[in-house]
N, C-alpha and C. Protein backbone atom coordinates (compact mmCIF):
# COMPACT_ATOMS: atom_id res chain seq x y z
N UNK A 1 228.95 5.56 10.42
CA UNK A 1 230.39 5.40 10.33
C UNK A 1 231.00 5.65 11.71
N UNK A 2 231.98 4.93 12.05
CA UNK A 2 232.47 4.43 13.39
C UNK A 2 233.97 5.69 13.51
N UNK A 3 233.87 7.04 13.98
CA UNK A 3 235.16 7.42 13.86
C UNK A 3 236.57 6.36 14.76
N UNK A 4 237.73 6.43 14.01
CA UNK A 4 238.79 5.85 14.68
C UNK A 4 239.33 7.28 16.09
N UNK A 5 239.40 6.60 17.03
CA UNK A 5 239.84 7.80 18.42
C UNK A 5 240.95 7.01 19.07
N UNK A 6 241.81 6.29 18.18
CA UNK A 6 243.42 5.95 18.93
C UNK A 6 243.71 4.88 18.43
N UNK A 7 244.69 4.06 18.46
CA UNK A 7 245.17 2.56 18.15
C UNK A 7 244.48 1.75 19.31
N UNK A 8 244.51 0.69 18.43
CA UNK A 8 244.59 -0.57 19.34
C UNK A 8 242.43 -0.64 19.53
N UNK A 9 241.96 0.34 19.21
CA UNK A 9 240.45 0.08 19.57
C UNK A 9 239.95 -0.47 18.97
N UNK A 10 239.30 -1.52 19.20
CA UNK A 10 238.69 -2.92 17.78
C UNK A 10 237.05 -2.80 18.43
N UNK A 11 236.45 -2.70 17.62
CA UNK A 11 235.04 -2.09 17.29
C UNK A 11 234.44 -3.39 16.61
N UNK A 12 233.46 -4.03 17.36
CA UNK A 12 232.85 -5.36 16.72
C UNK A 12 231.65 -5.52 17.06
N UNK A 13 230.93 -6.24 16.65
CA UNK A 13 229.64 -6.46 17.06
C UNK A 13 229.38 -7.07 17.91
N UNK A 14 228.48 -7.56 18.66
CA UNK A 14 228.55 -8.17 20.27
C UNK A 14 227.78 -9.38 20.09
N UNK A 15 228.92 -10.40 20.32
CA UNK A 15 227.72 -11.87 20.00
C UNK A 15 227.22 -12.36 21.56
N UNK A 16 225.92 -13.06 21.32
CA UNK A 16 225.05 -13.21 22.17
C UNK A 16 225.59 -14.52 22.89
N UNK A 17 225.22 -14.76 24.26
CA UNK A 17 226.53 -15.91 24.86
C UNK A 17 225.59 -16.82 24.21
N UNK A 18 226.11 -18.26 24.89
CA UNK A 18 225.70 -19.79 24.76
C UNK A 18 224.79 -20.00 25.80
N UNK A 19 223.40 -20.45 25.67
CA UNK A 19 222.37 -20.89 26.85
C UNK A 19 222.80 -21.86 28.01
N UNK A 20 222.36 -21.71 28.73
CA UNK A 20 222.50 -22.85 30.24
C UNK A 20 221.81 -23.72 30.27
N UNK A 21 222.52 -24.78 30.96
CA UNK A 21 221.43 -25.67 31.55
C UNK A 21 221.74 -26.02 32.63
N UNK A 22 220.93 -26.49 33.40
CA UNK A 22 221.26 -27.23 34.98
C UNK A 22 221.17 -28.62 34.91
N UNK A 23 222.44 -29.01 35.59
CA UNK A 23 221.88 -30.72 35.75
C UNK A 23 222.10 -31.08 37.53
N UNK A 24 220.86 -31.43 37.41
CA UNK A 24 220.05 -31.66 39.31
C UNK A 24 220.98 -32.28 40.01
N UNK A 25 221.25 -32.55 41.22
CA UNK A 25 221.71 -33.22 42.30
C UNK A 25 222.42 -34.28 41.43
N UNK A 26 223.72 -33.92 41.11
CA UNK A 26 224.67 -34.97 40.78
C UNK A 26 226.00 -35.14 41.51
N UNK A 27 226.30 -36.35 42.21
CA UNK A 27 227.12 -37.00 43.32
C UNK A 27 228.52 -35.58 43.39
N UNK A 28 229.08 -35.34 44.13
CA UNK A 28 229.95 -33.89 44.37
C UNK A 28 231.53 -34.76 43.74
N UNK A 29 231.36 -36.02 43.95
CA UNK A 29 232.68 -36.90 43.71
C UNK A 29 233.00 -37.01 42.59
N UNK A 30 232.95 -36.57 41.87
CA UNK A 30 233.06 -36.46 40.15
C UNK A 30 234.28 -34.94 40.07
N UNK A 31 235.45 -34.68 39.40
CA UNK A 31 236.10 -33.49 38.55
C UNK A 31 235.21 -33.01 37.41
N UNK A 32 235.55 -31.77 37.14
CA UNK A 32 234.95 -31.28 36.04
C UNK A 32 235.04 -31.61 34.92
N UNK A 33 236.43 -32.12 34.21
CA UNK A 33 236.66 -32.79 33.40
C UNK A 33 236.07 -34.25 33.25
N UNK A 34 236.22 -34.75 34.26
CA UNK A 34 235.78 -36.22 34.64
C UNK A 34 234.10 -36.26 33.83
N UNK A 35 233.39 -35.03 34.56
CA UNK A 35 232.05 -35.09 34.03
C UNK A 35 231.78 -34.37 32.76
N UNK A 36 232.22 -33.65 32.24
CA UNK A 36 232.18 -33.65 30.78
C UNK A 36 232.65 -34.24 30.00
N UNK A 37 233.39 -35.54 30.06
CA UNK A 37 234.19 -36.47 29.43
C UNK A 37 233.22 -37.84 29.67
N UNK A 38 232.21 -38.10 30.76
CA UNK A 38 231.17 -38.73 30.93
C UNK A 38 229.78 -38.51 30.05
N UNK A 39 230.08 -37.49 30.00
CA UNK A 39 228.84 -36.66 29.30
C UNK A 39 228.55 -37.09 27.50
N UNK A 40 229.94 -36.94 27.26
CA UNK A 40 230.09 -37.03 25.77
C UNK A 40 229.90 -38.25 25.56
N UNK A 41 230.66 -39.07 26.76
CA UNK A 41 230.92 -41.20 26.57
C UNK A 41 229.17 -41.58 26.41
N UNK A 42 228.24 -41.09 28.00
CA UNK A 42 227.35 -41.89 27.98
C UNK A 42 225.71 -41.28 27.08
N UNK A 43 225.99 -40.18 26.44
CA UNK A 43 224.54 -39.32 26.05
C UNK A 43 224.92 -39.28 24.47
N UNK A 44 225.67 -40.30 23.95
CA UNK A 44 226.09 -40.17 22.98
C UNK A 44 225.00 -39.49 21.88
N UNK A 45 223.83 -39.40 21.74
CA UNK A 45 222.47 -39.52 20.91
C UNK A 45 222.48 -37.87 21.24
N UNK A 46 222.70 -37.05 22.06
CA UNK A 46 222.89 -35.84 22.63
C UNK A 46 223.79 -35.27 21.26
N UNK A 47 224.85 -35.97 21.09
CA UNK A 47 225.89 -34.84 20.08
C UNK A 47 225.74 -35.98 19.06
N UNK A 48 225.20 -37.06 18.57
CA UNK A 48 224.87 -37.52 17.35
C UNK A 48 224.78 -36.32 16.30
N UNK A 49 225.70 -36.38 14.92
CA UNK A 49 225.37 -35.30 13.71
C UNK A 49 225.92 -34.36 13.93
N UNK A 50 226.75 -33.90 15.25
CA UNK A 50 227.34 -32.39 15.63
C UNK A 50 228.32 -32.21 14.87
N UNK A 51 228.88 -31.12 14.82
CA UNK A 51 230.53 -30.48 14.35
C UNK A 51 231.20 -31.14 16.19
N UNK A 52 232.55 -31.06 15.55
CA UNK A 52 233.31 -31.04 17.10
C UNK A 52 232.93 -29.72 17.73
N UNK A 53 233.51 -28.65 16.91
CA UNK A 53 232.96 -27.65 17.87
C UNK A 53 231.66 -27.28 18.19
N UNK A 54 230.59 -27.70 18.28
CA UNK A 54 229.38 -27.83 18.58
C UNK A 54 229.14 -28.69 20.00
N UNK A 55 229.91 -29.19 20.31
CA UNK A 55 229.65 -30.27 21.26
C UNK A 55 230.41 -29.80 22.66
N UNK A 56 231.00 -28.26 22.44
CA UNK A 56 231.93 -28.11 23.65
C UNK A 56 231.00 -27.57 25.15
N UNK A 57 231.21 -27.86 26.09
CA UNK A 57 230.56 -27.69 27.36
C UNK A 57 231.61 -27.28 28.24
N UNK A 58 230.83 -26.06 29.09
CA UNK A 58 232.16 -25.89 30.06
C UNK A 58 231.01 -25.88 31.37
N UNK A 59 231.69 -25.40 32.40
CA UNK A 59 231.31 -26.13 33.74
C UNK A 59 231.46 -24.75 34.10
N UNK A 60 230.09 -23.78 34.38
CA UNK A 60 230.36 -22.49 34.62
C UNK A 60 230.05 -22.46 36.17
N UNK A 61 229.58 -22.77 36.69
CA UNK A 61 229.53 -23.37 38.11
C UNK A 61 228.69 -24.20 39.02
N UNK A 62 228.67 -24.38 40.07
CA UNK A 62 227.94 -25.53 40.81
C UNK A 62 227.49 -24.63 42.13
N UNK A 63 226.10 -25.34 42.13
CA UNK A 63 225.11 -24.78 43.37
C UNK A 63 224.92 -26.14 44.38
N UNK A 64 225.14 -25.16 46.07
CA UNK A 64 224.89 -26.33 46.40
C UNK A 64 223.22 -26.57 46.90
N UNK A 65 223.17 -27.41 47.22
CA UNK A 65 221.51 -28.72 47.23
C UNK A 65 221.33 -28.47 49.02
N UNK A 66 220.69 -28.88 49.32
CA UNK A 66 220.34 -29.27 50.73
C UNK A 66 221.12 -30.68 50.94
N UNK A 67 221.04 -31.85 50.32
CA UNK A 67 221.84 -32.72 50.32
C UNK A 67 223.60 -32.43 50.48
N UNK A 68 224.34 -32.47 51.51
CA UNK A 68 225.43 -32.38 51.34
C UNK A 68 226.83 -32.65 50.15
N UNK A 69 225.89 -34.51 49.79
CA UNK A 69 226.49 -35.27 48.55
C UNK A 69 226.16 -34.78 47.50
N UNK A 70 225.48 -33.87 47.70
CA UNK A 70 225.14 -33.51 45.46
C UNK A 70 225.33 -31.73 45.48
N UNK A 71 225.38 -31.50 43.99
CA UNK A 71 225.49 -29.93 43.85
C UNK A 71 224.51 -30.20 42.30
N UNK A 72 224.17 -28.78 42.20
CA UNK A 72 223.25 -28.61 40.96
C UNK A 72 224.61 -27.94 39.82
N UNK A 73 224.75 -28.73 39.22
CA UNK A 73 225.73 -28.64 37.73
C UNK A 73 225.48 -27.20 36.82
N UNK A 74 225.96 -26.22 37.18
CA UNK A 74 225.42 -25.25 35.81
C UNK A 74 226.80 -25.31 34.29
N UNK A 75 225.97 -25.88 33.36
CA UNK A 75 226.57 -25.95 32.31
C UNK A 75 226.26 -24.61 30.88
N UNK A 76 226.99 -24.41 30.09
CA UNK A 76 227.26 -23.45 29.01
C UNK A 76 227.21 -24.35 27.94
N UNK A 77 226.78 -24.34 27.19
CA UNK A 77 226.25 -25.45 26.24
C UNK A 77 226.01 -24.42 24.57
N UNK A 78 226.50 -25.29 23.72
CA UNK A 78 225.98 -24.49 22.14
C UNK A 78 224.45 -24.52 22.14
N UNK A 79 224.00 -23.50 21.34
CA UNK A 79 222.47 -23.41 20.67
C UNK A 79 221.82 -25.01 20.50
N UNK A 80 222.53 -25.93 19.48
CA UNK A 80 221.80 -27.41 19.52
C UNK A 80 221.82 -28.18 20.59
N UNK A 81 223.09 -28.02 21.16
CA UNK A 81 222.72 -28.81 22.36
C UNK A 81 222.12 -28.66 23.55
N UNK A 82 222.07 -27.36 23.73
CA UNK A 82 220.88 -26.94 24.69
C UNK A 82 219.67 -27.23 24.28
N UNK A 83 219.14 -27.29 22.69
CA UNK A 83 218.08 -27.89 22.50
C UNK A 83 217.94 -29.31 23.11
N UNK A 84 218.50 -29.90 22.31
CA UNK A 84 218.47 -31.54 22.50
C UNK A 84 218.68 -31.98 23.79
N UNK A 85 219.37 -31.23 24.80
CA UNK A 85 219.05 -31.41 25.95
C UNK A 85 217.85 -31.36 26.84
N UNK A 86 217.51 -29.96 26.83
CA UNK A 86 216.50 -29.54 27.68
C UNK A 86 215.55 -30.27 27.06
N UNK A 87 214.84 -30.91 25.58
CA UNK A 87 214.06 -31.87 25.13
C UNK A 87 214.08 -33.23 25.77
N UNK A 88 215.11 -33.44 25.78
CA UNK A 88 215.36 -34.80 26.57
C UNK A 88 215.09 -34.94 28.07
N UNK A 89 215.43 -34.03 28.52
CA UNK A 89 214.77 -34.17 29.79
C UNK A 89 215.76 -34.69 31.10
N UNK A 90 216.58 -34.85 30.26
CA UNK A 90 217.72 -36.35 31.48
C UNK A 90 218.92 -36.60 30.92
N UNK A 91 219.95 -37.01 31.18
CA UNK A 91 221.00 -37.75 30.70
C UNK A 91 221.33 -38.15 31.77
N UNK A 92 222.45 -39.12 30.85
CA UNK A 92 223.41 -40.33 32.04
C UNK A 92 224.81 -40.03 32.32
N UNK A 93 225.21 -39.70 33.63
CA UNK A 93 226.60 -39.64 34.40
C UNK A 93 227.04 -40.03 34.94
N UNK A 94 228.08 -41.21 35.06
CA UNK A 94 228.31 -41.94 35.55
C UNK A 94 227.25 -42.94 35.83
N UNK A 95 227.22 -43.38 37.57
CA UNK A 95 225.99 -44.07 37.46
C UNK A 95 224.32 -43.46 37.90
N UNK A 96 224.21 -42.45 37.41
CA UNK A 96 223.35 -41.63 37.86
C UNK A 96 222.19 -41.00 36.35
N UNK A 97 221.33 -40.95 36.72
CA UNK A 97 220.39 -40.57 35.41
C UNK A 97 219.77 -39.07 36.05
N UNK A 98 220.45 -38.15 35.63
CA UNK A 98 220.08 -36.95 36.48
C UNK A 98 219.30 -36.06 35.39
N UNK A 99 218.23 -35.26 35.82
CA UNK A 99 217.52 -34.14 35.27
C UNK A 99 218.38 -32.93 34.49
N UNK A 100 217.60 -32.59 33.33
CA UNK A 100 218.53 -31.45 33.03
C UNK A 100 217.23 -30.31 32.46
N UNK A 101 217.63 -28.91 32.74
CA UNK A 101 216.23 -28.47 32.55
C UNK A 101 217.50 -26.50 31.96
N UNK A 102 216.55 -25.90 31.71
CA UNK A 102 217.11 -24.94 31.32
C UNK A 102 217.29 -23.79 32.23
N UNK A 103 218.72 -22.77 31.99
CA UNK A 103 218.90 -22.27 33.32
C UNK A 103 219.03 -21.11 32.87
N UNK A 104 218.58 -19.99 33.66
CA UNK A 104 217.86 -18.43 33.43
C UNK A 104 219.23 -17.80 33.71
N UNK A 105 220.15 -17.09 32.63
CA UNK A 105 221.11 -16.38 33.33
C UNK A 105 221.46 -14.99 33.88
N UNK A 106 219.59 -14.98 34.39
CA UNK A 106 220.00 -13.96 35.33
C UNK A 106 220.77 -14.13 36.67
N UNK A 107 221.42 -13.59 36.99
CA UNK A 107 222.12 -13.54 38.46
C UNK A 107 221.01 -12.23 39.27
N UNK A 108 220.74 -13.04 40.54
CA UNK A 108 220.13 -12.12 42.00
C UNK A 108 221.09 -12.51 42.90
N UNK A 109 221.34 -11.43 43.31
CA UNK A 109 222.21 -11.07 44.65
C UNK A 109 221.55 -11.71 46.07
N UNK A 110 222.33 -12.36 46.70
CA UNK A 110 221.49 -12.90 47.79
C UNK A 110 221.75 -12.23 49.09
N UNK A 111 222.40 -11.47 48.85
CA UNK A 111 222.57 -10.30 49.78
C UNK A 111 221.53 -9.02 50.23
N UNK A 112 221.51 -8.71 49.10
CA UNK A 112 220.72 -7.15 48.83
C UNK A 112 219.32 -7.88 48.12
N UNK A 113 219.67 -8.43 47.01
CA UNK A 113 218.14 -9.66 46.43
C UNK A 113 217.80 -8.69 45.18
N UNK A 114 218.75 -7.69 44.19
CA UNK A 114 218.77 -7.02 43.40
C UNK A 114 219.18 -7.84 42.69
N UNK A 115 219.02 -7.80 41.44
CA UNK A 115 219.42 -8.40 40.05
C UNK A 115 220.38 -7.83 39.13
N UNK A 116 221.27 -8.84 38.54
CA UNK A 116 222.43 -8.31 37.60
C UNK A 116 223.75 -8.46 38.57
N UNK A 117 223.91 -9.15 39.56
CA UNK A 117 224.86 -8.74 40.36
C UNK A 117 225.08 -10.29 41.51
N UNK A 118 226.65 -10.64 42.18
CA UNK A 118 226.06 -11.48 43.03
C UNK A 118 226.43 -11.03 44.10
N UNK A 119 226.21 -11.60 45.07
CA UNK A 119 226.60 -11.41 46.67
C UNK A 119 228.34 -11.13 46.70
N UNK A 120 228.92 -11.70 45.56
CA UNK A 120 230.61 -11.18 46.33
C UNK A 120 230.83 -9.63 45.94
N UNK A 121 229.83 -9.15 44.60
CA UNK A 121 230.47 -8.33 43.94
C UNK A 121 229.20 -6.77 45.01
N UNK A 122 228.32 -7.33 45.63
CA UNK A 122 227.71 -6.39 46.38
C UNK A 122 228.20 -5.30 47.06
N UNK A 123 227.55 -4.22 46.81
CA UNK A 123 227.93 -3.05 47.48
C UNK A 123 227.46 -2.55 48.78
N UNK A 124 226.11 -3.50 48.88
CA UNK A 124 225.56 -2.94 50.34
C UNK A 124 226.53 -3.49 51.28
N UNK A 125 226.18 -3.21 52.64
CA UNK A 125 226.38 -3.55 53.70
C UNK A 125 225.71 -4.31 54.72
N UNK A 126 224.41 -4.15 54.44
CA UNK A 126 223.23 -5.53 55.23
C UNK A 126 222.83 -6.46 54.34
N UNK A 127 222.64 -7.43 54.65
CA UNK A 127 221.97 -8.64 54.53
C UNK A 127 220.22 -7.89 54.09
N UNK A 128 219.43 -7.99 53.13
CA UNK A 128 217.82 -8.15 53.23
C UNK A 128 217.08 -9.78 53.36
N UNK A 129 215.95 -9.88 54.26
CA UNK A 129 215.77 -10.96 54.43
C UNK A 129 214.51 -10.76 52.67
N UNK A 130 214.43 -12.08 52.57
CA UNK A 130 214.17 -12.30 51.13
C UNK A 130 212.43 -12.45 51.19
N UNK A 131 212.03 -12.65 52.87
CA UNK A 131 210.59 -12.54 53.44
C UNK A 131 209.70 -11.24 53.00
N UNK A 132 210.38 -10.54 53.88
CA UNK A 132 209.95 -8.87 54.22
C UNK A 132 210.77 -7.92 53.51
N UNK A 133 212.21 -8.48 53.35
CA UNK A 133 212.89 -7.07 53.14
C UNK A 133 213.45 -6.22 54.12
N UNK A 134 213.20 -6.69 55.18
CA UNK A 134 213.82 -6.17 56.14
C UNK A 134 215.39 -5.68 56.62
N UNK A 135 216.00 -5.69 56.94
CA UNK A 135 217.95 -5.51 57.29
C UNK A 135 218.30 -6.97 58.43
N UNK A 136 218.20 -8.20 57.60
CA UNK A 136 217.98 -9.33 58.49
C UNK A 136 218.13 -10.37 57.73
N UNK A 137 218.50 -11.72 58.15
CA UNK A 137 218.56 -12.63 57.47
C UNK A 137 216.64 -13.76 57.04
N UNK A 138 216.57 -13.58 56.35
CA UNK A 138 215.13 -14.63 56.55
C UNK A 138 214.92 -15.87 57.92
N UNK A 139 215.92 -16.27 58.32
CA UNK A 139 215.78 -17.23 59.41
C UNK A 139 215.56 -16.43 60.74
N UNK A 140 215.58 -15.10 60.95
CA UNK A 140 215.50 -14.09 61.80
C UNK A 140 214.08 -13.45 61.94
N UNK A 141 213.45 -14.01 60.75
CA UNK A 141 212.46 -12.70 60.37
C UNK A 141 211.37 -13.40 60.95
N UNK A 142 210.88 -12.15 61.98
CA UNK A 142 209.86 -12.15 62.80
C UNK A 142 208.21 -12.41 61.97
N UNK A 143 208.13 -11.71 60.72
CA UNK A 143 207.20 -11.87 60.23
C UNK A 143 207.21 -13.80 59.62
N UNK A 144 208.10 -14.01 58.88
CA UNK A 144 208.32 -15.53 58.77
C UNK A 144 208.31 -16.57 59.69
N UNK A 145 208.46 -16.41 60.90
CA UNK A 145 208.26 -17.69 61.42
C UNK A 145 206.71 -17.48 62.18
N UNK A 146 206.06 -15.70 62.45
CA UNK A 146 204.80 -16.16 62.23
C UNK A 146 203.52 -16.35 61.41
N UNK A 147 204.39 -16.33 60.15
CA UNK A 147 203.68 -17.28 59.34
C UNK A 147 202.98 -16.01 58.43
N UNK A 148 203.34 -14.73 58.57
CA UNK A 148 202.82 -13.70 57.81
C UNK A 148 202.82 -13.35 56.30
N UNK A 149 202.01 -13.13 55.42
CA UNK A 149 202.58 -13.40 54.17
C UNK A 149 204.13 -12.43 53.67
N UNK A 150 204.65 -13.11 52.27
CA UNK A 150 205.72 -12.18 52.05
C UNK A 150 205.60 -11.02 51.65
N UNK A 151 206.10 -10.20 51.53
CA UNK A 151 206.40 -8.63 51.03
C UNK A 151 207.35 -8.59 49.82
N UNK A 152 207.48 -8.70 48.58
CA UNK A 152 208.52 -8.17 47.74
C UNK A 152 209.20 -7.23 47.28
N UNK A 153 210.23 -7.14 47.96
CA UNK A 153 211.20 -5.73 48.30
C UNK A 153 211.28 -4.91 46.72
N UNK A 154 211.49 -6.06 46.05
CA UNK A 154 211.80 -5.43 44.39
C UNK A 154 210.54 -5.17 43.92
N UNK A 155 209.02 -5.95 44.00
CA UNK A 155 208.31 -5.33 43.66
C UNK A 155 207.50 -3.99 44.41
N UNK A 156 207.43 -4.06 45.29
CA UNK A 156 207.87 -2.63 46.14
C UNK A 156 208.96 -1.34 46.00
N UNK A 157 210.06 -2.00 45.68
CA UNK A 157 210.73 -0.70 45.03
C UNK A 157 210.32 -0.44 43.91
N UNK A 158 209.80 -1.24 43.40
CA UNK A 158 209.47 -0.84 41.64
C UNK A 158 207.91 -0.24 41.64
N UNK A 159 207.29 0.05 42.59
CA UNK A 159 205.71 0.91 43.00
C UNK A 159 205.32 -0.06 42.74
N UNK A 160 204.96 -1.69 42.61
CA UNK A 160 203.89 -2.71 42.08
C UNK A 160 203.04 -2.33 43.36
N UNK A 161 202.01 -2.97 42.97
CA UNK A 161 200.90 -3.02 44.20
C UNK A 161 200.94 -4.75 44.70
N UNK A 162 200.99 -5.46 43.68
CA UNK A 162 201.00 -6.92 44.36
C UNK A 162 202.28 -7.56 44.83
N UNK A 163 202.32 -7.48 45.79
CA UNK A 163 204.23 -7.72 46.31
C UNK A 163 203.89 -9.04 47.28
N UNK A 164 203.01 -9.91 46.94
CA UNK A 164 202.92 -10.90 48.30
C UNK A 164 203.07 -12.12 47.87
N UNK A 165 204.93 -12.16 47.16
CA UNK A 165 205.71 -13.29 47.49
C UNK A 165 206.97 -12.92 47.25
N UNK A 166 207.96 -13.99 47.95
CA UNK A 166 208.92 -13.64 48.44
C UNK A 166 210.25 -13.10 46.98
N UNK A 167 210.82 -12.96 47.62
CA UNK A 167 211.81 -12.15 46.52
C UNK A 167 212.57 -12.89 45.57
N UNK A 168 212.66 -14.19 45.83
CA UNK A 168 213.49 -14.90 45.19
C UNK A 168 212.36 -15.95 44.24
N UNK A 169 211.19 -15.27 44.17
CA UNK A 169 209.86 -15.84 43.68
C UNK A 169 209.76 -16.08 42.03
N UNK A 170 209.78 -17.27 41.55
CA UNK A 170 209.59 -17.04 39.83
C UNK A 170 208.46 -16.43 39.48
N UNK A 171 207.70 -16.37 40.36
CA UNK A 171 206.44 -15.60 39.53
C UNK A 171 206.45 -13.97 39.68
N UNK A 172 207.59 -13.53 40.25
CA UNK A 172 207.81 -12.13 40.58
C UNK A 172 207.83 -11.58 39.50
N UNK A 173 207.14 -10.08 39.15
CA UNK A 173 206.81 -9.67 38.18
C UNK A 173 208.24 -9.00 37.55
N UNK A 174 208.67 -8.19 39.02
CA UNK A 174 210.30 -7.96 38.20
C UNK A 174 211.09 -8.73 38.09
N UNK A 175 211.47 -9.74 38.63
CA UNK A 175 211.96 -10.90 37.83
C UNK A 175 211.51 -10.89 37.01
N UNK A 176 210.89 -11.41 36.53
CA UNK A 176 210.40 -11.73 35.17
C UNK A 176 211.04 -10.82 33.85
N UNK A 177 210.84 -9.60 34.41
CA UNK A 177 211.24 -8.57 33.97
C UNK A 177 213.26 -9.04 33.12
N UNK A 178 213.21 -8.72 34.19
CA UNK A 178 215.34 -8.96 34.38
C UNK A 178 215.12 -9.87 33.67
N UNK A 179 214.44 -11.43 34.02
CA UNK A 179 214.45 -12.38 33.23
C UNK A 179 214.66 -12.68 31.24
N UNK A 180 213.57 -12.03 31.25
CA UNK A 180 213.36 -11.50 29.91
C UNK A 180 214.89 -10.74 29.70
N UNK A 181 215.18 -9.60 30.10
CA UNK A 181 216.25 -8.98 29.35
C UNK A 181 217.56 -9.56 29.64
N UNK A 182 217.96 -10.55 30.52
CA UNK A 182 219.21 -11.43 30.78
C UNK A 182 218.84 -12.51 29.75
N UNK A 183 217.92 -13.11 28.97
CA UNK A 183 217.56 -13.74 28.54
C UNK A 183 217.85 -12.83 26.70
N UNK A 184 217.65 -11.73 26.43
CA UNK A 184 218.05 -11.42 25.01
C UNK A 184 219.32 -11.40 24.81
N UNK A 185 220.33 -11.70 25.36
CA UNK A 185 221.62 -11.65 24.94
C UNK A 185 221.97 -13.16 24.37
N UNK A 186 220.59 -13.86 24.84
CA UNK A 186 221.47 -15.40 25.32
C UNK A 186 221.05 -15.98 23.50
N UNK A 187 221.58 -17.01 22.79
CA UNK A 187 221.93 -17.36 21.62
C UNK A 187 220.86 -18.89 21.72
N UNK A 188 219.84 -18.93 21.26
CA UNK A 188 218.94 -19.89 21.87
C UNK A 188 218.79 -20.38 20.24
N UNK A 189 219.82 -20.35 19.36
CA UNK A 189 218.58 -20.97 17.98
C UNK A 189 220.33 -20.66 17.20
């Protein structure tokens, strides 16, 4: 039993968000609206059988590419349609047939290279290069350009013994870690 300790405190259960997906290098010349209003026109077979509200997508943000002209799409998507997406493999935008694959919502800091957190909301004060770990940017790092293997700062802070790849590594064991638990909140079914 939940004691009451003032007005106004609403006590609820905590629902689990909506899964991600990424959609790859798609042209930067498109509005947000523009491309979720494309989305619905040309993947019609995507929300075939849905409720309306089943079909809503929002545009939680955009990464940029090495390509100047494209950004990587991160979308918020319901339980079915993140299925039927990430199954599919692709849809059509405009005139473009771009990849869509599923997106991990953990956040790493590209600052510090800690997890749960991003670079604006950081508290350090140096830069870690994502190589060594060092107080440096990776394009600086003496061990990286001669070619030395990486060091993983997080699996190193965490006592691992195998730390020899870089920090921003999917096969990193604490990643994986974070992974997994940024991953139980998320509403996949």
């Amino acid at each position: 039993m939940i004691e009451s300790r003032g007005d106004g405190l609403i006590v609820a259960p905590m629902k689990n968000k909506n899964p991600l997906v990424v959609l790859k290098d798609v042209f930067v010349d498109s509005e947000d609206d523009e491309i979720i209003k494309a989305l619905h026109a040309q993947n019609k077979d995507i929300f075939v059988g849905l409720p309306e509200g089943e079909m809503e997508m929002v545009i939680k943000y955009k990464k940029r590419t090495r390509n100047f002209k494209t950004v990587h799409i991160i979308l918020q998507v319901k339980p079915n349609v993140w299925q039927r997406m990430t199954e599919a493999g692709a849809l059509y935008l405009d005139l473009q047939r771009v990849r869509v694959e599923d997106q991990s919502p953990l956040i790493q800091c590209t600052k510090c290279l800690a997890f749960g957190h991003g670079r604006k909301f950081c508290t350090e004060s140096v830069d870690r290069c994502s190589h060594c770990g060092g107080p440096h940017l990776r394009e600086k790092c003496a061990d990286f350009t001669a070619g030395n293997e990486p060091q993983c700062c997080n699996c190193s802070h965490s006592g691992l013994r195998k730390t020899d790849h870089n920090a921003f590594s999917a096969e990193c064991p604490v990643r994986k870690k974070w992974d997994y638990l940024a991953r139980t909140n998320t509403a996949y079914a």
